[in-house]
Every structure is written in C-alpha cells, then in structure tokens.
N, C-alpha and C. Protein backbone atom coordinates (compact mmCIF):
# COMPACT_ATOMS: atom_id res chain seq x y z
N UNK A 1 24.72 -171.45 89.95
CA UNK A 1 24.73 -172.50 88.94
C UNK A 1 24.38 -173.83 89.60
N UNK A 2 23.93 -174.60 88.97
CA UNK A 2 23.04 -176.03 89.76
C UNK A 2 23.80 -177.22 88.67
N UNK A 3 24.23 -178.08 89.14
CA UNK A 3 24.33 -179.55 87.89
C UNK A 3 23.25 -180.22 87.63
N UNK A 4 22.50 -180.20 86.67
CA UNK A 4 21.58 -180.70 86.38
C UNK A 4 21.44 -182.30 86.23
N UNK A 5 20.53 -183.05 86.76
CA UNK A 5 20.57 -184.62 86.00
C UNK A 5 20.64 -184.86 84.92
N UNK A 6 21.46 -185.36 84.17
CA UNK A 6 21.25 -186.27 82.99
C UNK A 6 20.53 -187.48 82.43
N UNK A 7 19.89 -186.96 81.29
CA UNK A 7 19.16 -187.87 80.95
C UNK A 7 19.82 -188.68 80.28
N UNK A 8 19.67 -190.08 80.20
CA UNK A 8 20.14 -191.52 79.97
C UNK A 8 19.71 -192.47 79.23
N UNK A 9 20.32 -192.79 78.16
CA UNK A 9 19.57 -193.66 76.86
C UNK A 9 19.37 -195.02 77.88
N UNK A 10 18.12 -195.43 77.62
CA UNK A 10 17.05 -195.02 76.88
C UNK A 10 15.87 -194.38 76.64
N UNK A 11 16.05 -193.25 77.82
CA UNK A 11 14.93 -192.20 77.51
C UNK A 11 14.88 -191.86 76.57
N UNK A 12 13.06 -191.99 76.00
CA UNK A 12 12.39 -191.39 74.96
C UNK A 12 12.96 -189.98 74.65
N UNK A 13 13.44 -188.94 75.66
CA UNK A 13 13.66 -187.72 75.31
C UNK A 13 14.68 -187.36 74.39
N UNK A 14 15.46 -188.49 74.71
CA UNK A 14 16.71 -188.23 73.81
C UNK A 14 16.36 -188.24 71.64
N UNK A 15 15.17 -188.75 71.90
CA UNK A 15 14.84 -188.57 70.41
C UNK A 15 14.11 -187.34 70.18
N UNK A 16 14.08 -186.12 70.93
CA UNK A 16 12.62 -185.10 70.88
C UNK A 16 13.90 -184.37 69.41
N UNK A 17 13.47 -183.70 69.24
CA UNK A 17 13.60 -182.76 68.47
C UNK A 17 13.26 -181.33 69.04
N UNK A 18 14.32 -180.77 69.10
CA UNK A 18 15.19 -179.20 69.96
C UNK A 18 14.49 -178.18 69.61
N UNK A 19 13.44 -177.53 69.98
CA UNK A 19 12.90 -176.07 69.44
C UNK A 19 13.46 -174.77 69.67
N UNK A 20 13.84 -173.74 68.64
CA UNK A 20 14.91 -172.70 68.27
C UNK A 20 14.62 -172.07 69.55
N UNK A 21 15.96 -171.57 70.09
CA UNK A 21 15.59 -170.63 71.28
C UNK A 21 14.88 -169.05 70.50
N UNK A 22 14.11 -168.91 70.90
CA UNK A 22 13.41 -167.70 70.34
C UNK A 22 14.20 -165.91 70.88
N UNK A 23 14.36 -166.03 72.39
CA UNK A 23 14.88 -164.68 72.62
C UNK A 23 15.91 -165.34 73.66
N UNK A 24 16.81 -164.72 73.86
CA UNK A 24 18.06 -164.63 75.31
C UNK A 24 17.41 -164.39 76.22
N UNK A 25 16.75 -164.62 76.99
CA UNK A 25 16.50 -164.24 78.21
C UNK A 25 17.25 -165.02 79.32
N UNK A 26 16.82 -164.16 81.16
CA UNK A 26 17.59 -164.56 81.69
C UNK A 26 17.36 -165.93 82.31
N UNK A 27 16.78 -166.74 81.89
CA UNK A 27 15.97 -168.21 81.99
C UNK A 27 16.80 -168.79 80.95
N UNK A 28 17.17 -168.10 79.87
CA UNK A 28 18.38 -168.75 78.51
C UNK A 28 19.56 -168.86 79.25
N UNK A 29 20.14 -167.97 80.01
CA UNK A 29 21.37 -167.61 80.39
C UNK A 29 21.77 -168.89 81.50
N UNK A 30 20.58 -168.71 82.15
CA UNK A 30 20.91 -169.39 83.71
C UNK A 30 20.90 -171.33 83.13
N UNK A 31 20.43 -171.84 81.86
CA UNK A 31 20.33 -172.81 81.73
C UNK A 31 21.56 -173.17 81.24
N UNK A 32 22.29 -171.68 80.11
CA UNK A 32 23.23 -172.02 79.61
C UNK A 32 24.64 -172.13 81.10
N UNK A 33 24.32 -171.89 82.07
CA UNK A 33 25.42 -171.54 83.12
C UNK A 33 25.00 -172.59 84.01
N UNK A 34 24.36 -173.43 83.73
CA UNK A 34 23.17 -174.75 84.54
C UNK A 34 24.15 -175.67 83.81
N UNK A 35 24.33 -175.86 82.03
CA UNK A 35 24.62 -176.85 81.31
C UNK A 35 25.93 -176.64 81.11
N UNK A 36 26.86 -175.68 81.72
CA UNK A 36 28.26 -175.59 81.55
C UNK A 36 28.74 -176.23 82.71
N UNK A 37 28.38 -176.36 84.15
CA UNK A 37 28.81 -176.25 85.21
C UNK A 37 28.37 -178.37 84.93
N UNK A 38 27.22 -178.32 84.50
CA UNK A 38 26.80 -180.13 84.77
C UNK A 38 28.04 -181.02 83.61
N UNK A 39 28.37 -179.76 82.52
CA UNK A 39 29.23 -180.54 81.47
C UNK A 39 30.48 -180.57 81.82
N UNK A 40 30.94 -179.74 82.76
CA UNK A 40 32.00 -179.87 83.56
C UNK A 40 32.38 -180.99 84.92
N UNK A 41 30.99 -181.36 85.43
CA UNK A 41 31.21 -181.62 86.36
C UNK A 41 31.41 -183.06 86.08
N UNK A 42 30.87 -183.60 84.95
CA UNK A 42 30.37 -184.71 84.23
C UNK A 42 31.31 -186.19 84.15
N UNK A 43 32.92 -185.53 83.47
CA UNK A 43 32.91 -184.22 83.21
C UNK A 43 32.57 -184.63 81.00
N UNK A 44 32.89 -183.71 80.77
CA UNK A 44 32.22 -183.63 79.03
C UNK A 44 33.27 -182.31 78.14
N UNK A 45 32.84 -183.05 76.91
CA UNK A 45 33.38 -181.74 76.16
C UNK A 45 32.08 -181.18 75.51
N UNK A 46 31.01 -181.66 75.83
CA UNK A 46 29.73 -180.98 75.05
C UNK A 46 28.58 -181.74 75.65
N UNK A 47 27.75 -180.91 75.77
CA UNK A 47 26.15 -181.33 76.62
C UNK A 47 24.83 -180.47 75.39
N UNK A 48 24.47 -181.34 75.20
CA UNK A 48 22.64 -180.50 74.34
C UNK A 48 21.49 -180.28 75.21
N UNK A 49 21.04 -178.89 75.19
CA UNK A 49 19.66 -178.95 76.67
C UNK A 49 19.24 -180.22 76.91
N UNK A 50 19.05 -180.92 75.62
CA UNK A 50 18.03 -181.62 75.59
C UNK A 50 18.27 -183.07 76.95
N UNK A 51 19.88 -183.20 76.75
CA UNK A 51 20.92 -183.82 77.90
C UNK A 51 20.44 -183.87 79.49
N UNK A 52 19.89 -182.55 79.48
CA UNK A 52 19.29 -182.18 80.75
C UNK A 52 17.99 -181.85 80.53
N UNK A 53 17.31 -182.52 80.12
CA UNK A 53 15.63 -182.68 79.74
C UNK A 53 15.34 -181.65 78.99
N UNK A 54 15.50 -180.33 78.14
CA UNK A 54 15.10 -179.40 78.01
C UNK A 54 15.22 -178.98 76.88
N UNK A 55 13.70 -179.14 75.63
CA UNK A 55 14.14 -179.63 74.08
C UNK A 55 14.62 -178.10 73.78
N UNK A 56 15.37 -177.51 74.01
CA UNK A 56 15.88 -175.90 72.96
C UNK A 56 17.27 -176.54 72.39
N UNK A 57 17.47 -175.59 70.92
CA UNK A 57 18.25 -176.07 70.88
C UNK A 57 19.51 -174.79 71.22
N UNK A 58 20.48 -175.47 72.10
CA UNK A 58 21.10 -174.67 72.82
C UNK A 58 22.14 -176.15 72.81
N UNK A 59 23.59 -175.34 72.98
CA UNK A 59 24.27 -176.17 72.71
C UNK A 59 25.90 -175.67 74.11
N UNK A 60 26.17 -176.15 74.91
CA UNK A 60 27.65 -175.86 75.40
C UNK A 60 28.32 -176.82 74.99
N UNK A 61 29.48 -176.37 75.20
CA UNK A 61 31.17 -176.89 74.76
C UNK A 61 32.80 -176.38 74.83
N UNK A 62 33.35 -177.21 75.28
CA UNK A 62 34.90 -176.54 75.70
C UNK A 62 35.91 -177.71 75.51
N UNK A 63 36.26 -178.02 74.41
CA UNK A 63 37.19 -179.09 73.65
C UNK A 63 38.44 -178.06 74.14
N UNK A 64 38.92 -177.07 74.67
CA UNK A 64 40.58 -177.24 75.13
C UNK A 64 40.96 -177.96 76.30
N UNK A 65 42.02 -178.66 76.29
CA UNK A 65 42.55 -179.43 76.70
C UNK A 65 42.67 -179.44 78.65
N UNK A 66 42.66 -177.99 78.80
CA UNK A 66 43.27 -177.77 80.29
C UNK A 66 42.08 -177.11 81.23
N UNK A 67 41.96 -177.33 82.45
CA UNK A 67 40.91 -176.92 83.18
C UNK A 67 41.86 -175.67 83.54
N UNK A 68 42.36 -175.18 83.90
CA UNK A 68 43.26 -174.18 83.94
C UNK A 68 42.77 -172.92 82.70
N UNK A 69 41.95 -173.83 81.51
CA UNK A 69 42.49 -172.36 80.34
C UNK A 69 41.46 -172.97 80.00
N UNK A 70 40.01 -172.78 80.19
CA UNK A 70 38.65 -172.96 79.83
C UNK A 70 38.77 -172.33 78.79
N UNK A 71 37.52 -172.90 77.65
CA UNK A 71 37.58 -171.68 76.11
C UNK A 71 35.84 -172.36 76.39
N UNK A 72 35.02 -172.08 77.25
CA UNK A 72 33.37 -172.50 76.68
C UNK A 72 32.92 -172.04 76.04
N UNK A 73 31.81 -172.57 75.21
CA UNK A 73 31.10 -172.08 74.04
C UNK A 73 29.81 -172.02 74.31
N UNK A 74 28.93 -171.64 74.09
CA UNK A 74 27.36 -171.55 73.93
C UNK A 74 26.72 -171.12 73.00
N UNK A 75 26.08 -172.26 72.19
CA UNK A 75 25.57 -172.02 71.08
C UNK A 75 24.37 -171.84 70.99
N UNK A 76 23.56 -170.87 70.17
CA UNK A 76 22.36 -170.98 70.35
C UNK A 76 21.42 -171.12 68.79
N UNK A 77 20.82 -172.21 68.67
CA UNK A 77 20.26 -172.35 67.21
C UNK A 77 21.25 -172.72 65.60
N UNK A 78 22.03 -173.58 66.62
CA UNK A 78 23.31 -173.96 65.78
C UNK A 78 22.81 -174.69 64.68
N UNK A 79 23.83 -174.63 63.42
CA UNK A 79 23.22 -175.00 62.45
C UNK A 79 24.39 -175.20 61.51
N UNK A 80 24.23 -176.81 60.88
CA UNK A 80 25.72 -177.31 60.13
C UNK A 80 25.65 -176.78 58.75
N UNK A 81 26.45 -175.76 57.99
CA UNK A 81 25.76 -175.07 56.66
C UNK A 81 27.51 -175.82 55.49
N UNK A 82 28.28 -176.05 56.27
CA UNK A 82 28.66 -177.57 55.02
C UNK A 82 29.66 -177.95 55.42
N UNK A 83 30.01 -179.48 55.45
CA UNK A 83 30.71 -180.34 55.59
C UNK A 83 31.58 -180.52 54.42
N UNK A 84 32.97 -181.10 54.65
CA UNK A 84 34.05 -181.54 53.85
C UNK A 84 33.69 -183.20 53.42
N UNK A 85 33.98 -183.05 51.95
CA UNK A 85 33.89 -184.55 51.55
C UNK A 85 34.88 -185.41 52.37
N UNK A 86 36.13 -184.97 52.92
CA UNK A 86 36.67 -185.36 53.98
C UNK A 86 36.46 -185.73 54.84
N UNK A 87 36.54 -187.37 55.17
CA UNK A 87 36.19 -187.60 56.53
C UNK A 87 37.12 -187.72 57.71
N UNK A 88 36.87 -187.67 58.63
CA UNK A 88 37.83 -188.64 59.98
C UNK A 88 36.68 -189.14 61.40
N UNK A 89 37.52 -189.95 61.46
CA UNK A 89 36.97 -191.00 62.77
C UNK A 89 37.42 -190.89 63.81
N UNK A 90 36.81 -190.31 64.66
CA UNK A 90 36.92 -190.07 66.17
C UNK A 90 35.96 -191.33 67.12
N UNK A 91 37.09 -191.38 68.15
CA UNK A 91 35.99 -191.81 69.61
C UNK A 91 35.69 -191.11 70.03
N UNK A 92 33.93 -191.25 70.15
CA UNK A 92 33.02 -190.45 70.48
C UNK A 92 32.58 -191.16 71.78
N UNK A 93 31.98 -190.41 72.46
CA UNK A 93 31.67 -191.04 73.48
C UNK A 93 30.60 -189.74 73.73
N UNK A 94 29.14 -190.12 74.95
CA UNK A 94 28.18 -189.47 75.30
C UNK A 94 27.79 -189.61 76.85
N UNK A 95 27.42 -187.88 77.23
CA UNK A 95 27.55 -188.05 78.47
C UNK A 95 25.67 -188.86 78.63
N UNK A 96 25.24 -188.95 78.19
CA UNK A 96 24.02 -189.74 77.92
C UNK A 96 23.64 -190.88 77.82
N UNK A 97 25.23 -191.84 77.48
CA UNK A 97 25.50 -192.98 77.04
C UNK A 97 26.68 -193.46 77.83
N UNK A 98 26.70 -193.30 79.13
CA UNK A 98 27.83 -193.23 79.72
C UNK A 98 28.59 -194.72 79.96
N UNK A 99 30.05 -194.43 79.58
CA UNK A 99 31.02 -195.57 79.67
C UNK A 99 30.94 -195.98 78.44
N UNK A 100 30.83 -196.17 77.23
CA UNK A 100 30.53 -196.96 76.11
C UNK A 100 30.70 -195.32 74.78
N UNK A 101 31.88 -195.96 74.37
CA UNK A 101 32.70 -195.26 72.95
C UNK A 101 32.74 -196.56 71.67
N UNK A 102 32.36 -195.54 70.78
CA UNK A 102 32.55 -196.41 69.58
C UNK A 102 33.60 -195.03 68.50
N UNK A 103 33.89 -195.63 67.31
CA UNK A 103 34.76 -194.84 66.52
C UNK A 103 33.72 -194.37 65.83
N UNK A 104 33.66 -193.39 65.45
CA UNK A 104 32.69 -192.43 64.27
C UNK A 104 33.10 -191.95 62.82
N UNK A 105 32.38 -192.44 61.99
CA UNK A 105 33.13 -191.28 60.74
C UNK A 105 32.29 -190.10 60.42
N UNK A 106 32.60 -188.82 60.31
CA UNK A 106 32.01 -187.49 60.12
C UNK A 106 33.13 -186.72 59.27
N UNK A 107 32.14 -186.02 58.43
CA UNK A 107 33.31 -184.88 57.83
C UNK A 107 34.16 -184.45 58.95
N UNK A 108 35.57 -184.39 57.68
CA UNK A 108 36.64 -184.18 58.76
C UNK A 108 36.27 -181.65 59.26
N UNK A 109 35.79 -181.42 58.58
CA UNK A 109 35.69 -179.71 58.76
C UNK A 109 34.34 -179.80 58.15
N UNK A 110 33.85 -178.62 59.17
CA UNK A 110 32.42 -178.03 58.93
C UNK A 110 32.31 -176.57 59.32
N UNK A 111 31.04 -176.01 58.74
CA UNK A 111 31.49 -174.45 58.37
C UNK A 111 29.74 -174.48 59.40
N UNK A 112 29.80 -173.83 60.38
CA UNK A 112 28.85 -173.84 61.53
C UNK A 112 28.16 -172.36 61.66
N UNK A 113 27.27 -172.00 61.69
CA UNK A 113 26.56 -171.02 62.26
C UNK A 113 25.67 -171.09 63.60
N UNK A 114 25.74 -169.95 64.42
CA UNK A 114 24.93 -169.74 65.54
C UNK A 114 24.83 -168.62 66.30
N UNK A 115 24.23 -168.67 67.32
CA UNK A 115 24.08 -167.52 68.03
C UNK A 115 24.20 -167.35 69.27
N UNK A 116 24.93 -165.73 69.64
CA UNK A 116 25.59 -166.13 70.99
C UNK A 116 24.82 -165.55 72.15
N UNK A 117 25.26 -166.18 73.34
CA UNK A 117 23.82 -165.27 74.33
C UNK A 117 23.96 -164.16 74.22
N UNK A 118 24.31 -162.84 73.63
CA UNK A 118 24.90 -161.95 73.47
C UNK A 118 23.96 -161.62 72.19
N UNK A 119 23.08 -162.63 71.38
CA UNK A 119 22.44 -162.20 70.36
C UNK A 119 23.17 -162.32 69.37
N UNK A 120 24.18 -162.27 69.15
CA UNK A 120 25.54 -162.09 67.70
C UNK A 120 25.48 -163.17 66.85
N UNK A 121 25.22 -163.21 65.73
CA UNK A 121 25.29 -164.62 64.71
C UNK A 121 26.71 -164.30 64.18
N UNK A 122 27.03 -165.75 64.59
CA UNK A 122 28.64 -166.07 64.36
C UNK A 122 28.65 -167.09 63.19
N UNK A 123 29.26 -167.22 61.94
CA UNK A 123 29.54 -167.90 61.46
C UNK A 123 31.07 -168.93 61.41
N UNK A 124 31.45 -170.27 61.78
CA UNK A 124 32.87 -170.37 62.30
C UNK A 124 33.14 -171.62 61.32
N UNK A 125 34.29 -172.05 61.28
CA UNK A 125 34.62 -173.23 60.46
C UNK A 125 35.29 -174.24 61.51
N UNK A 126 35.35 -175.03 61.73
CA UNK A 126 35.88 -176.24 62.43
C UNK A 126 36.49 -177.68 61.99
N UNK A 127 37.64 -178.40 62.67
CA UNK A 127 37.69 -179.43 62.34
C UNK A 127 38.46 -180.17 63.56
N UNK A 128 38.95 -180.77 63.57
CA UNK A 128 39.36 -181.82 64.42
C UNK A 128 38.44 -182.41 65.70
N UNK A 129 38.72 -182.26 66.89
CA UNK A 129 37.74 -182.64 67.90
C UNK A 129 36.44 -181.32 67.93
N UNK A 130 36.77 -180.08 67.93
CA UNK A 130 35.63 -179.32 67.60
C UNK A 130 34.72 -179.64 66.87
N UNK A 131 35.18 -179.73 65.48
CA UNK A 131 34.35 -180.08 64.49
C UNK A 131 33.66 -181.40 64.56
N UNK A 132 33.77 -182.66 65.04
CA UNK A 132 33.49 -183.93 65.74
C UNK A 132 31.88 -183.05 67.29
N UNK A 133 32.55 -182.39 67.74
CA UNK A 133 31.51 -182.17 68.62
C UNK A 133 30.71 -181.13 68.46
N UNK A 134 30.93 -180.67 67.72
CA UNK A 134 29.85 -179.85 67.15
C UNK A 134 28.63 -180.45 66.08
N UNK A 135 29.15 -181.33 65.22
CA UNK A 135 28.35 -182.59 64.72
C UNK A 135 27.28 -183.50 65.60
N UNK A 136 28.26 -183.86 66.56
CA UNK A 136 27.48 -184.54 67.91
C UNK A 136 26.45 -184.31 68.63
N UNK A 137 26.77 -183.13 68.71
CA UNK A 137 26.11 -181.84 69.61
C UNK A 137 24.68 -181.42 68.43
N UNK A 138 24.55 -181.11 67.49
CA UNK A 138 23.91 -180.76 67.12
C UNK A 138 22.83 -182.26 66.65
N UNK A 139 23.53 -183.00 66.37
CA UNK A 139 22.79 -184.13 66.18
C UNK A 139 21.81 -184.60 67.24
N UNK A 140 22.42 -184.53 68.60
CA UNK A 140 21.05 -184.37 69.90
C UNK A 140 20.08 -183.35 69.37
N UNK A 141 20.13 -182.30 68.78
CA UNK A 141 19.28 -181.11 68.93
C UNK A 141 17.97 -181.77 67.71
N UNK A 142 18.45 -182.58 67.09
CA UNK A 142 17.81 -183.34 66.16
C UNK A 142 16.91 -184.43 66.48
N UNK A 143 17.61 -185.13 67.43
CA UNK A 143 16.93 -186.22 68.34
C UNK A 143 17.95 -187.63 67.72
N UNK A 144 19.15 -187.55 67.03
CA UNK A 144 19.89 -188.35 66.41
C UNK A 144 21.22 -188.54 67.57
N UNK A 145 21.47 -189.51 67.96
CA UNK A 145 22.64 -190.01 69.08
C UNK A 145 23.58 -190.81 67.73
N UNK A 146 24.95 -190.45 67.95
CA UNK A 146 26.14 -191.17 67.69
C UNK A 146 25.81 -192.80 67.58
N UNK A 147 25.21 -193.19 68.45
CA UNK A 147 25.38 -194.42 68.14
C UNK A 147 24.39 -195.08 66.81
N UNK A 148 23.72 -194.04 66.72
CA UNK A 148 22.99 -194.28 65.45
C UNK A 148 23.44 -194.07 63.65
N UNK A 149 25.10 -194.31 64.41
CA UNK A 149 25.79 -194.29 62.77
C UNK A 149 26.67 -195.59 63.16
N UNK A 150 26.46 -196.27 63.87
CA UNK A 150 26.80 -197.56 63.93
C UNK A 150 26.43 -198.94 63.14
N UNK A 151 26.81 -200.07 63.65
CA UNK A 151 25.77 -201.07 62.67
C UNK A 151 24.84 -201.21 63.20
N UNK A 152 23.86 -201.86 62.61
CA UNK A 152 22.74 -202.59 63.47
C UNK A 152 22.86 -203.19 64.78
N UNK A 153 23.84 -204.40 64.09
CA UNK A 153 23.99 -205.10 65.75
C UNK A 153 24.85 -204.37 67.11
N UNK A 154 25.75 -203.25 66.56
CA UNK A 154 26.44 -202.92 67.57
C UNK A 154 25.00 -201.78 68.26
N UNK A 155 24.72 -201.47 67.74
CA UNK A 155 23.57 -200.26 67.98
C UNK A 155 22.49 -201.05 69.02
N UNK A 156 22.18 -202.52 68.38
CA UNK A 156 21.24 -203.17 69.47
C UNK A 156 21.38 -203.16 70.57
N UNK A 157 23.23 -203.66 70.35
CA UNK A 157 23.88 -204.64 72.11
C UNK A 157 23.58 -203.28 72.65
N UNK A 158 24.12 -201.93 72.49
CA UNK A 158 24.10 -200.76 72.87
C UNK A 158 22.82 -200.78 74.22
N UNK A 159 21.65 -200.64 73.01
CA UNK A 159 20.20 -200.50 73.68
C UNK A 159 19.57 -201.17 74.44
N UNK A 160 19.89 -202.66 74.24
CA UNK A 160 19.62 -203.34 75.08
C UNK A 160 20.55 -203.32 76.58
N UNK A 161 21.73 -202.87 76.32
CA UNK A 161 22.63 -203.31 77.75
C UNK A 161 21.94 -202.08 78.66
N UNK A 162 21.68 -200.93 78.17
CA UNK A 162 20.99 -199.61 78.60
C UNK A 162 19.55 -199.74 79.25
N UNK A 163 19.19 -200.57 78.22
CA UNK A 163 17.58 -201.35 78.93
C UNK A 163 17.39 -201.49 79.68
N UNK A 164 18.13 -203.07 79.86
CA UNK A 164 18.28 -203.85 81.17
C UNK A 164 18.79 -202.80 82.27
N UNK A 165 19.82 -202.21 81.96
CA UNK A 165 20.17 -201.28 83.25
C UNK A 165 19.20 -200.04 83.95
N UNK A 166 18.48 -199.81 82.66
CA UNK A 166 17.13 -199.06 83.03
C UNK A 166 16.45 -199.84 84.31
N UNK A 167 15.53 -200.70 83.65
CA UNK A 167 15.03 -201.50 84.52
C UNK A 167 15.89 -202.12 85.44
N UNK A 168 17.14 -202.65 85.91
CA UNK A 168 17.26 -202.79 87.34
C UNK A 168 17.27 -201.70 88.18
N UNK A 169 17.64 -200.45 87.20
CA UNK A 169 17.48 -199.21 88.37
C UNK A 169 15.98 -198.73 88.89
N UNK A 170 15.05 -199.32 87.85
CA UNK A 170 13.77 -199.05 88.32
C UNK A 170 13.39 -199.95 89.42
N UNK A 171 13.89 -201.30 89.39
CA UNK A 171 13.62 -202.05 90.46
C UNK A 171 13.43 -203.59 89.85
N UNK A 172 13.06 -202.86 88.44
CA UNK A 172 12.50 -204.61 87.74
C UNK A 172 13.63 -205.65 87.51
N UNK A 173 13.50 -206.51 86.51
CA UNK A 173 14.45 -207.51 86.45
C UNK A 173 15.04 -207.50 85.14
C-alpha cells in the first residue's frame, strides 16, 4: 500500500467529474488499498479517487470512532437515491482543503447505493456523521466541494487564502 499525494484546492482537478468504475480489477483494488492507507494516514474519515488525482468514482471511508476497531468502506459507483426533508449541520472539514471547517446543512438520512470490490450492489440507509460523509464524498465524485454550499463571500476568502498559498508554494508572490 503507498499514501498517495493529495490534491489541494485549488486544483482544477478537484472540479473533474468521476467516471463509473467499469470492472474490479486488480488496479481497482490496489487504488482502493492506496486511498485507505493515505485516508488514514491523513488522517480522514473519507477520501474520493479523485483526492488523489484519479477521476473514478470510487469512494473510501471509516467514520468509527477508534483506530483499534476500523469499520472501512469502499464504495464503488455510489449513488444518493433519497434524502430526508430533514436536515442537520455538521463540521465538515476536507482533506483537500486542509485546516479550514465550516458548518454544513445536508439531509439529516440518506438511502445510498453502491458497489463493493467484491462486485455486490449494496443498498444502505445512513444518517448522522455517515450520512454527512457520504454526501461529501460523493459530491467530489461530481466535481462539487463542501465549501460550495457556503456564501459567496465565505467561499471567496476560502479560494483566495488557497491561491495565494498555491503560489507561494510555487515560488511566486
């Protein structure tokens, strides 16, 4: 297993739009065991290929609480099939967007489909922090970041502070 780099708003990539993994293969497997080990190391409760440059949409995640009692997930071709008029607001935060949380509102439960490396279409229902990152998560696979349910101006300061930090890491000013 390798930790992969993360890609960092404001890379363009983070807007691609995720193409369906077509078959499991062992190039599926090793990315999904690539994007568990980088979301751990991170550390994260959820990483999208796309996180680590790579538009499929493929999804890991492990919202229990204890490194001791891992529960990871790997989703493959996940897909939100309905939300609760219910909402709740979580701090969200992105390993893409690192250091910088804002509060979110999202249906509070969502009824999720996907597929497991194993081939199996699972249909599951979710809510609390699951259901929050599974929203999240799939919203990268879209090319849509959390912070894009913000306001305007908080969404700017966002992009711009990311900017500038772009460019001093490139060298510029």
């Amino acid at each position: 297993m390798t930790i992969r780099p993360l890609i960092i708003l404001p890379d363009p990539k983070l807007r691609l739009v995720s193409k369906a993994v077509e078959t499991v293969t062992d190039e599926v497997r090793r990315l999904a065991d690539d994007m568990l080990e980088t979301m751990y190391d991170a550390p994260g409760v959820g990483l999208a290929a796309i996180q680590v440059g790579v538009p499929l949409r493929m999804v890991t995640m492990d919202v229990s609480k204890s490194e001791t009692e891992r529960q990871p997930m790997v989703l493959l071709n996940p897909e939100i099939l309905s939300g609760s008029e219910e909402l709740s607001t979580y701090e969200e935060g992105c390993l893409s967007i690192p250091e910088y949380y804002e509060e979110v509102e999202r249906p509070a439960k969502v009824r999720f489909r996907y597929m497991t490396l194993a081939g199996e279409t699972i249909e599951q229902e979710a809510e609390g922090l699951l259901a929050t990152c599974v929203q999240h998560e799939i919203d990268h696979l879209n090319g849509v970041l959390f912070i894009d349910y913000l306001s305007k101006l908080k969404r700017d300061r966002v992009l711009t502070k990311f900017k500038k930090a772009a460019r001093r890491e490139a060298g510029g000013s």
